[in-house]
Protein backbone atom coordinates (compact mmCIF):
# COMPACT_ATOMS: atom_id res chain seq x y z
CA UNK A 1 50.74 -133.25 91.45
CA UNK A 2 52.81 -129.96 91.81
CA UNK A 3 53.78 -128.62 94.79
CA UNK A 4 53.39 -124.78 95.70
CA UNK A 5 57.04 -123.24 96.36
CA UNK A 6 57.96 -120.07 98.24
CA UNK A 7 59.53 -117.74 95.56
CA UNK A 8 63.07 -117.10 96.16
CA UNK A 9 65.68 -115.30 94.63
CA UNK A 10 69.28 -114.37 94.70
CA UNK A 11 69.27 -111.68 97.36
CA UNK A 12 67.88 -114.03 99.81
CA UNK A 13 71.10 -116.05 99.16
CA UNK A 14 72.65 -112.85 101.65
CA UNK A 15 70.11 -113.14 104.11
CA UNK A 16 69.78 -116.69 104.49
CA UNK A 17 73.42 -118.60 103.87
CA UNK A 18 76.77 -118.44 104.97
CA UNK A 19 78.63 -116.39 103.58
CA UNK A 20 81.46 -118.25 102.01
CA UNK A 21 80.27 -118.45 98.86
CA UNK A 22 79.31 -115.67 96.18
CA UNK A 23 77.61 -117.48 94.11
CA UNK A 24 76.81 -115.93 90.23
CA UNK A 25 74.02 -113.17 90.01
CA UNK A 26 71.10 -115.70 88.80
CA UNK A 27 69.45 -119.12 89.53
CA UNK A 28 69.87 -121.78 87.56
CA UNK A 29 66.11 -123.73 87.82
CA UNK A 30 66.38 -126.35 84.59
CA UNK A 31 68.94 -128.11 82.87
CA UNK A 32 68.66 -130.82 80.00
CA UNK A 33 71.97 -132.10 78.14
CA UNK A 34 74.34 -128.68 78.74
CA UNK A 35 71.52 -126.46 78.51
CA UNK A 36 70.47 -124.57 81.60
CA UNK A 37 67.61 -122.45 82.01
CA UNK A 38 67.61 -119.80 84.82
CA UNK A 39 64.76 -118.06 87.14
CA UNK A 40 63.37 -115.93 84.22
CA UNK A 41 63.92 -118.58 80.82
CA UNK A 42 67.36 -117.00 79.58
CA UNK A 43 68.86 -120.07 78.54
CA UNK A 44 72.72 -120.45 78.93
CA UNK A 45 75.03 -123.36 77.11
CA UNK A 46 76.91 -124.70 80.54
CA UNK A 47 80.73 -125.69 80.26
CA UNK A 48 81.45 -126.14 83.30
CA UNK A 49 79.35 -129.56 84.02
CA UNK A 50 78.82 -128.42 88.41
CA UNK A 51 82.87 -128.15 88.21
CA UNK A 52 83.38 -131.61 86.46
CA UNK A 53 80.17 -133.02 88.21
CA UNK A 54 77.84 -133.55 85.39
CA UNK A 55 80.05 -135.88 83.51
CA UNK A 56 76.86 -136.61 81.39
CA UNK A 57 75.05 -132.96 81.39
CA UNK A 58 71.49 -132.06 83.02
CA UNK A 59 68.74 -134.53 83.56
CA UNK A 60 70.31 -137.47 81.56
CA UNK A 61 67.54 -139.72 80.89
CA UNK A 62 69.55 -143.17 82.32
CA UNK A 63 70.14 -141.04 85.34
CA UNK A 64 66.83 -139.90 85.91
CA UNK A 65 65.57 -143.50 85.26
CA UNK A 66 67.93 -145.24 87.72
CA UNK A 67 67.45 -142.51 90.52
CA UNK A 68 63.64 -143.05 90.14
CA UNK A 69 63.53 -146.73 90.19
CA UNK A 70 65.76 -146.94 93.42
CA UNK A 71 64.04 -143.83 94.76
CA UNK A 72 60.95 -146.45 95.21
CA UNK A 73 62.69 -149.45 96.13
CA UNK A 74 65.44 -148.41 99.18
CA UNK A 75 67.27 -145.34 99.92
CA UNK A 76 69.17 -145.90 102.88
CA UNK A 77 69.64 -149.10 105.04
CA UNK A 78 72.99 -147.92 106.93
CA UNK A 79 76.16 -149.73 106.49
CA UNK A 80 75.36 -152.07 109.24
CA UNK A 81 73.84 -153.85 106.49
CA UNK A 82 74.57 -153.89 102.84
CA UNK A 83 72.72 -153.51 99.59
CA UNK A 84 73.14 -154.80 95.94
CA UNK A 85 73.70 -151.10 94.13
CA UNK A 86 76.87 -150.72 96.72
CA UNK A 87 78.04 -154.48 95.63
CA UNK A 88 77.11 -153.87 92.10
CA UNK A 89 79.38 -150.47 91.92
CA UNK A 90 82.06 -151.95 93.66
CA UNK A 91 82.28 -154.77 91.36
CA UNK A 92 82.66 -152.55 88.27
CA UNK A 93 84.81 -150.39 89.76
CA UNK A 94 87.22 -153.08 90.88
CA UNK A 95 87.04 -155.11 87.56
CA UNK A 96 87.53 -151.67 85.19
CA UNK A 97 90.84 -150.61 87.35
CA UNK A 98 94.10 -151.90 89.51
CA UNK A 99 91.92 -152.27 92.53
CA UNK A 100 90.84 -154.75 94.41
CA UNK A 101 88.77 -153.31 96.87
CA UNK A 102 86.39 -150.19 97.00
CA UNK A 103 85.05 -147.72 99.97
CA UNK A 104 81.91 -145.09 99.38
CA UNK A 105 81.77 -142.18 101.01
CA UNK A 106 80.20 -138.84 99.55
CA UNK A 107 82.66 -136.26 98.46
CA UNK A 108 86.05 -136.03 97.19
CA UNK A 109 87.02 -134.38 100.82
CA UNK A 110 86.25 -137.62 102.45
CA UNK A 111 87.59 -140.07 99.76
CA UNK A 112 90.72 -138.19 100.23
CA UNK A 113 90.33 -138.45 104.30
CA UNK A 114 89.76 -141.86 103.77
CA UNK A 115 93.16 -142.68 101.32
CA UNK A 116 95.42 -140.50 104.19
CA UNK A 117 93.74 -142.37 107.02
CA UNK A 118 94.03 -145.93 105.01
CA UNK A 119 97.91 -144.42 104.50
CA UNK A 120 99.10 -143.86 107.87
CA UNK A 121 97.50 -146.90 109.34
CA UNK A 122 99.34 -149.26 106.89
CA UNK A 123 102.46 -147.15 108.13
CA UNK A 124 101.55 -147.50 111.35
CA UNK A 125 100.85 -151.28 111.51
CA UNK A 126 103.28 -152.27 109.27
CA UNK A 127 106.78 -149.54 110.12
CA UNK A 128 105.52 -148.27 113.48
CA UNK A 129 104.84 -145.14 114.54
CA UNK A 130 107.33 -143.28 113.33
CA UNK A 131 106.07 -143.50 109.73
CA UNK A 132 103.58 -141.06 109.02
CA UNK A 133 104.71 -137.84 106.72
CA UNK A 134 102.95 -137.09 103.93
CA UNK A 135 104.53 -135.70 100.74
CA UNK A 136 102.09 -132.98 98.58
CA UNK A 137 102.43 -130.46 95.60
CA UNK A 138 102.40 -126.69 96.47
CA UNK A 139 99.15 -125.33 94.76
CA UNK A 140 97.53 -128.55 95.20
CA UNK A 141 93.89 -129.08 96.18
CA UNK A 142 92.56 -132.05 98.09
CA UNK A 143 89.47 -131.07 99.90
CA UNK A 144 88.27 -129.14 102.71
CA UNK A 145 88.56 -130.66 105.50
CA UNK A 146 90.92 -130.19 108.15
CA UNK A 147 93.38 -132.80 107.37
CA UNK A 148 92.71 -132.68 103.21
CA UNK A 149 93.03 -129.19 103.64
CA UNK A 150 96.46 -129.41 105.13
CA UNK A 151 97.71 -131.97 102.87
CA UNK A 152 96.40 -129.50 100.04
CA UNK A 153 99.05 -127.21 99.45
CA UNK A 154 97.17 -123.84 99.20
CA UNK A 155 97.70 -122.11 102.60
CA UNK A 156 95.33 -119.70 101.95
CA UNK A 157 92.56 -122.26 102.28
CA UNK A 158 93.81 -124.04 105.31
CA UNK A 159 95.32 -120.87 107.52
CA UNK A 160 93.35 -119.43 110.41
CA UNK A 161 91.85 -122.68 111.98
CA UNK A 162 94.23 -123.28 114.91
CA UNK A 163 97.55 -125.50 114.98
CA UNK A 164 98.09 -127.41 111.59
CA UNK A 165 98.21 -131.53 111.30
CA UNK A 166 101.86 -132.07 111.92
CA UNK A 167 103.72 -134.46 109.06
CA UNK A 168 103.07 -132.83 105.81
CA UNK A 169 105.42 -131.34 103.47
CA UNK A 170 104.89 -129.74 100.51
CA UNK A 171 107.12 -129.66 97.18
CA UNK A 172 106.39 -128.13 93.96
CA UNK A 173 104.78 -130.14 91.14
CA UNK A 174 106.41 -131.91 88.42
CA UNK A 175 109.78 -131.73 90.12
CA UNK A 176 111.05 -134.89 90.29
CA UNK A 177 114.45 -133.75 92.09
CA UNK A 178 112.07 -132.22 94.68
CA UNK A 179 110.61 -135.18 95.77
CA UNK A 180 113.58 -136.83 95.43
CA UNK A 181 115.25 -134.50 98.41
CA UNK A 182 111.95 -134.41 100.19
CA UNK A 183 110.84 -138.23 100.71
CA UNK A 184 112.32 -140.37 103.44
CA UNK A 185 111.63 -143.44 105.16
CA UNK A 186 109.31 -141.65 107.43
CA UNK A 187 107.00 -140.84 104.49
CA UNK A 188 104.04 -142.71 104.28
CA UNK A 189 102.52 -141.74 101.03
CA UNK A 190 103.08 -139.24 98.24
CA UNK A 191 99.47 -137.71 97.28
CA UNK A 192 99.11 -136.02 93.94
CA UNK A 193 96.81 -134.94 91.12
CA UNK A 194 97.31 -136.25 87.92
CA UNK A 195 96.43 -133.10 86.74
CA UNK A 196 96.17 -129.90 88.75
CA UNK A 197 92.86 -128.85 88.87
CA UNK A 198 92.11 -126.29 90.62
CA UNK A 199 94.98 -124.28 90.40
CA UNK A 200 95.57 -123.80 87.22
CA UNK A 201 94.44 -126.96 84.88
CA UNK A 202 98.48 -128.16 85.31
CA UNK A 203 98.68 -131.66 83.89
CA UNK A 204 101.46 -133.65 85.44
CA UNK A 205 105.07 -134.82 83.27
CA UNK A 206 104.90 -138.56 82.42
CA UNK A 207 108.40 -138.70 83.64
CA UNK A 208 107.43 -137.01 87.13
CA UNK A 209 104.44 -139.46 87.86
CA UNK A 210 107.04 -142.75 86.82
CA UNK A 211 109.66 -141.07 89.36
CA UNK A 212 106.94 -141.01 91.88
CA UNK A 213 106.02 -144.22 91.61
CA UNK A 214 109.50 -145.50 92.16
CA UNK A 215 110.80 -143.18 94.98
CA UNK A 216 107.39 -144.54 96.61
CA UNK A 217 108.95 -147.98 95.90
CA UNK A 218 111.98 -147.47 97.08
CA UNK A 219 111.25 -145.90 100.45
CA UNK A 220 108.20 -148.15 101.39
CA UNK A 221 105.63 -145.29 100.90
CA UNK A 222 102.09 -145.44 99.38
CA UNK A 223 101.33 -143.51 96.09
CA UNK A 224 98.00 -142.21 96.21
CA UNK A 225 96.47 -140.28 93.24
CA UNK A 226 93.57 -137.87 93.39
CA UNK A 227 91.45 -138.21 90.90
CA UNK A 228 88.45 -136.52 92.11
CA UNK A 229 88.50 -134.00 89.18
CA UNK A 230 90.13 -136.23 86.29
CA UNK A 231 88.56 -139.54 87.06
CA UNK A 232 85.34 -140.80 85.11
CA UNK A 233 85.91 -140.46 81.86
CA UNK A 234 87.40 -136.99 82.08
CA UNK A 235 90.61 -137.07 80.50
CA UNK A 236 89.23 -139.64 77.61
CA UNK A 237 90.11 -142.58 79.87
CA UNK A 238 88.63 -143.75 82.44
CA UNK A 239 90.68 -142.60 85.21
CA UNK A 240 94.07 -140.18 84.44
CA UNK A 241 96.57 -143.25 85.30
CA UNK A 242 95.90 -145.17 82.69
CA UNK A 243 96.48 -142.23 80.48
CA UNK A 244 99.92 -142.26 81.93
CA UNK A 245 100.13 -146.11 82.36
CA UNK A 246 101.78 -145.71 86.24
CA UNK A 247 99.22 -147.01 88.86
CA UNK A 248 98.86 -145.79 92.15
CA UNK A 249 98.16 -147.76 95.11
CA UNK A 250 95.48 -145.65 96.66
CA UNK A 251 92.76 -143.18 93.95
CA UNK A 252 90.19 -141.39 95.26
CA UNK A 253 87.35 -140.39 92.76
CA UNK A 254 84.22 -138.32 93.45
CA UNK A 255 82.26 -135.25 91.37
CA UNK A 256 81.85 -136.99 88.13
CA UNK A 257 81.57 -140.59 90.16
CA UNK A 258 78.04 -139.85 90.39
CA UNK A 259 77.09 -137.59 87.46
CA UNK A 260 75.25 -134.73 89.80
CA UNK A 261 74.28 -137.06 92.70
CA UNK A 262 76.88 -136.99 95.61
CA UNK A 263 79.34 -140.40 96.01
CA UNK A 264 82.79 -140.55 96.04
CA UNK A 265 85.32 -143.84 96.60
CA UNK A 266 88.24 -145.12 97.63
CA UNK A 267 90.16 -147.18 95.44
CA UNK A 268 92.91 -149.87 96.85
CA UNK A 269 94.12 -153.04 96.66
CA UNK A 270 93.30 -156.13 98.78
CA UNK A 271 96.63 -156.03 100.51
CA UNK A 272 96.56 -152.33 102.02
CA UNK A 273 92.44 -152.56 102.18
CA UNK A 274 92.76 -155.26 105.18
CA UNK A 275 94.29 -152.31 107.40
CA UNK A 276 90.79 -150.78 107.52
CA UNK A 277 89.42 -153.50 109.96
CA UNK A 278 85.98 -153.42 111.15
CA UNK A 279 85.67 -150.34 113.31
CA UNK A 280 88.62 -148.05 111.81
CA UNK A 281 86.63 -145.82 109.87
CA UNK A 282 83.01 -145.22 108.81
CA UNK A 283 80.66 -143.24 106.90
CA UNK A 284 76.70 -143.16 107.59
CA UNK A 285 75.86 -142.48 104.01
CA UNK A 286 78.24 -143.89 102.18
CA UNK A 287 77.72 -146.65 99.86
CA UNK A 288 73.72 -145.51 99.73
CA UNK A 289 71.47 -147.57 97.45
CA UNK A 290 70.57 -144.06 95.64
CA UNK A 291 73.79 -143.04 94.99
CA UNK A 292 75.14 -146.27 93.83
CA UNK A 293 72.36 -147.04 91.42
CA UNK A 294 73.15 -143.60 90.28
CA UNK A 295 76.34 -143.90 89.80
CA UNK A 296 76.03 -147.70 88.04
CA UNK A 297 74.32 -146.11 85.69
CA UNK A 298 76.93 -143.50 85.00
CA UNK A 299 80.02 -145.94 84.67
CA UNK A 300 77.48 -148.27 82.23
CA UNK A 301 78.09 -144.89 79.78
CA UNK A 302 81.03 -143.30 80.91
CA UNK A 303 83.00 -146.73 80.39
CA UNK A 304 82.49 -147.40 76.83
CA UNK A 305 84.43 -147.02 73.72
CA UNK A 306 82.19 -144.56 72.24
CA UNK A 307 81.89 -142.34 75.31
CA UNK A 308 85.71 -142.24 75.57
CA UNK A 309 86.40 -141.66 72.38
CA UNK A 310 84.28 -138.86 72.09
CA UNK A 311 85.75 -137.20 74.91
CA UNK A 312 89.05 -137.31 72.61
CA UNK A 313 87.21 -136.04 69.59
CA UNK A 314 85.85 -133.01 71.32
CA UNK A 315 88.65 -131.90 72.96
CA UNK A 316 90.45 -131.31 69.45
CA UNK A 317 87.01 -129.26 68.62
CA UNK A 318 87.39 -127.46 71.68
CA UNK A 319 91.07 -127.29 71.84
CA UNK A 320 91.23 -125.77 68.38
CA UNK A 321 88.82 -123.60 68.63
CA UNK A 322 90.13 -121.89 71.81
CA UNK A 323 93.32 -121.74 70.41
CA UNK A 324 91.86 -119.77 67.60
CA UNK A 325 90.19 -117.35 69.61
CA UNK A 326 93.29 -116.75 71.69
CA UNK A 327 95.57 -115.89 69.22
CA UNK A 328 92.76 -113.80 67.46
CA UNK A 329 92.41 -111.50 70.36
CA UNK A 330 95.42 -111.92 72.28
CA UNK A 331 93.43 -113.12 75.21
CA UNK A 332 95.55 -117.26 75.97
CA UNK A 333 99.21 -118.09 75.48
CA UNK A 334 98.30 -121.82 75.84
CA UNK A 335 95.80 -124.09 76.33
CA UNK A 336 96.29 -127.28 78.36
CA UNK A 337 95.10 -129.78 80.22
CA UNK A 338 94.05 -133.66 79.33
CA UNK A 339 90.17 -135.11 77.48
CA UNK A 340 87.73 -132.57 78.33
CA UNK A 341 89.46 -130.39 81.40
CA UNK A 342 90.69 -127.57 79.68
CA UNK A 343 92.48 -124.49 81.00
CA UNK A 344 93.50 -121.50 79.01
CA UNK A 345 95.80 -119.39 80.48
CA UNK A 346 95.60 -115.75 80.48
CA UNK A 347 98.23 -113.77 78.81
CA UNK A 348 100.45 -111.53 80.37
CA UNK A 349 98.02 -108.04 80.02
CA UNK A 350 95.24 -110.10 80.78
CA UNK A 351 96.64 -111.99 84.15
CA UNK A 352 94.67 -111.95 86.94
CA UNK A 353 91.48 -111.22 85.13
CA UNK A 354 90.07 -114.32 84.95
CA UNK A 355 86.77 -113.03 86.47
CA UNK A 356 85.98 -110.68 83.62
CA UNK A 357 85.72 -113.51 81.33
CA UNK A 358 83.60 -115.36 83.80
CA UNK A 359 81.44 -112.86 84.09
CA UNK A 360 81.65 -111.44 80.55
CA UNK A 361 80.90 -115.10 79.18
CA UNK A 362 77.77 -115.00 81.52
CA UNK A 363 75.99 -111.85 79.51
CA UNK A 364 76.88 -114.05 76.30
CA UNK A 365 74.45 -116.83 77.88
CA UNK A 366 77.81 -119.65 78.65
CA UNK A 367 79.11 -121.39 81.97
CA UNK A 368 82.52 -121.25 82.07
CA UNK A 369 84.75 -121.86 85.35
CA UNK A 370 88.00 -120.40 86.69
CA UNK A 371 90.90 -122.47 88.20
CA UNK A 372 93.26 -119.41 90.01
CA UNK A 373 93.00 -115.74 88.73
CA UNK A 374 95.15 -116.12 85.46
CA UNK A 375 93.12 -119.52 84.16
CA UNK A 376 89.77 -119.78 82.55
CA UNK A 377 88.38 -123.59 82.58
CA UNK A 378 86.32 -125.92 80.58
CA UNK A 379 85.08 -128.85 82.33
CA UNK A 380 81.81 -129.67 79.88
CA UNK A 381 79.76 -132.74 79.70
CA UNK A 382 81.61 -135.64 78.35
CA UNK A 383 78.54 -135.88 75.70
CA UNK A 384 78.17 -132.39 74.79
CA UNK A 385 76.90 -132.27 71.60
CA UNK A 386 79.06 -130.74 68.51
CA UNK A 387 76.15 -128.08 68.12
CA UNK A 388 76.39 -127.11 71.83
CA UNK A 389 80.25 -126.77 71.71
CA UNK A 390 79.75 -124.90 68.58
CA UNK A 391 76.99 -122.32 70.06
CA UNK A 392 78.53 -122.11 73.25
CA UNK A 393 81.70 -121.42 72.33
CA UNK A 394 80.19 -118.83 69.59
CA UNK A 395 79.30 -117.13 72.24
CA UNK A 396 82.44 -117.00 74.47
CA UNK A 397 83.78 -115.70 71.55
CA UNK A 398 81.52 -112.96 71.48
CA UNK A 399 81.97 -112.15 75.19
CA UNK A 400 85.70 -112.11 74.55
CA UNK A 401 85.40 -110.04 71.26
CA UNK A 402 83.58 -107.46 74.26
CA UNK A 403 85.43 -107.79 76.80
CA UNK A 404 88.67 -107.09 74.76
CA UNK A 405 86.95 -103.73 73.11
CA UNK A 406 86.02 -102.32 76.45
């Protein structure tokens, strides 16, 4: 039985939402795989998987099976009780990493609001309260949020809404001497992305994450990694640390977590977890029997051999190819990044442009993302298909081969 929907279309996004967004000129309706169909059948090859969201494309069949069959057993019980998806999840989760103990929430903003909170209070019970500074990269990005948005070190994003949360410094990224002037024994944590996402696809220095990890050490503060863009599979393991073998005592994961359908966690160990007692913080859907059967399913694929090692084995076909096509037409000096986030950064007579590639890969019929005005970014399906990468990136070629003719 189909229902009868009011048509809609992009000009009623003006009338109708808030304005913070400016959303691309047409409506996706349809995906399957890293296809995407819009309002009038133009059919698009999408690289940009809902900014690392999709980690399995549109409409994967496992996804769609485990969101039905859940969708007609329980959606939501509240966490004054619990349910066997949220015990289920948490059980892989803890037996796949360094973690002991897991908390659901339902974005990477409150995963992240979760790890500061879950910082300071261990600070606070266990050094008093003079322990509570927190230690960020400049350009980092950690959600939106009042307090992730001042631990994020993009002032642009967290200016203009009255008097900032006191304790946070900011330091650049991968400066190891930086951190080393900046940390104290009033810090409580040190919070940082394995890899940069958003501002530029910046992946960190193995040296500068090992430093971390023992300046936290040494002064009694809590290293917490963000992995709300890299986790899942994304960097062709199954969260960045292991990539870099140095393991945090607090990650946060989200987009991919759920492969489309909103859930994010906390990740910690037994030891700091007991410093959330009953009553110190709470979510009223986190943990949901939908999302969690959701994202059991996801891990079940993400968090096998195959699925890993094909993130590795694309990247070199995506890698290679970019490369190509940036030294062909003088558009990327490099491209970086780890598994299947990929930024290529603008060259110097093409800084700042990033937009015009957006928007130029568009007309070609291919998703592609920013990450800061000088950085285009890749951040596909972890089973995009060789064809796929081949098509879509056939056609970025041809929207750069226009773009650079103009």
């Amino acid at each position: 039985m189909s229902v009868e929907h009011a048509q809609v279309q992009r000009t009623d996004f003006d009338q109708v939402m808030v304005p913070n967004y400016a959303p691309a000129g047409f409506i996706p309706v349809r995906g399957a795989g890293s296809r995407v169909w819009d309002q009038s059948g133009r059919e698009l090859v999408d690289f940009t998987g809902g900014i690392a969201v999709n980690v399995l494309g549109h409409a994967h069949p496992a996804l769609v099976s485990a969101l039905t069959e859940q969708a007609n057993k329980l959606w939501h019980v509240s966490n004054v009780f619990t349910n066997e998806p949220a015990l289920r999840m948490a059980k892989k989760l803890v037996d796949a990493t360094f973690a002991d103990r897991a908390f659901f929430c339902n974005s990477g903003a409150e995963a992240n609001e979760a790890a500061f909170k879950l910082a300071r209070r261990v600070a606070f019970d266990l050094y008093g309260t003079e322990k509570y500074e927190i230690i960020a990269a400049i350009n980092s990005f950690h959600g939106r949020t009042l307090f992730t948005v001042n631990v994020g070190g993009q002032s642009k994003y967290s200016d203009g809404f009255g008097p900032k949360i006191t304790g946070i410094t900011h330091v650049p990224y991968n400066d190891l001497e930086a951190l080393k002037a900046a940390i104290s024994d009033k810090t409580c944590a040190v919070v940082l992305e394995p890899v940069q996402g958003e501002s530029g696809v910046i992946p960190a220095e193995l040296a500068y994450l090992q430093g971390a990890r023992q300046l936290c050490d040494e002064h009694n503060a809590l290293l917490v990694f963000d992995e709300v863009q890299t986790g899942m599979g994304r960097t062709g393991e199954l969260f960045a640390y292991m990539h870099y073998d140095v393991t945090p005592d607090i990650l946060t994961s989200a987009k991919s977590l759920g492969g489309g359908f909103p859930i994010a966690a906390m990740l910690t160990t037994e030891a700091l977890a007991k410093h959330l007692t009953v009553g110190t913080h709470g979510t009223t859907y986190g943990g949901n029997p939908l999302a969690c059967a959701v994202a059991e399913a996801v891990i079940d694929i993400v968090n096998t051999p195959e699925t890993l090692a094909g993130v590795k084995a694309k990247r070199e076909l995506f890698k290679t190819r970019l490369e190509a096509i940036g030294e062909q037409y003088g558009v990327f000096t490099q491209v970086r990044g780890l598994g299947l986030l990929l930024g290529c950064v603008l060259s110097d007579a093409w800084k700042g442009k990033a937009k015009d590639f957006f928007n130029a890969a568009e007309k070609e019929g291919v998703m592609v993302l920013q990450a800061g005005p000088d950085v285009i970014r890749f951040a596909p399906s972890l089973v995009v298909t060789e064809a796929d990468i081949d098509e879509g990136l056939d056609r970025f070629e041809r929207a750069i081969a226009t773009l650079t003719q103009a």
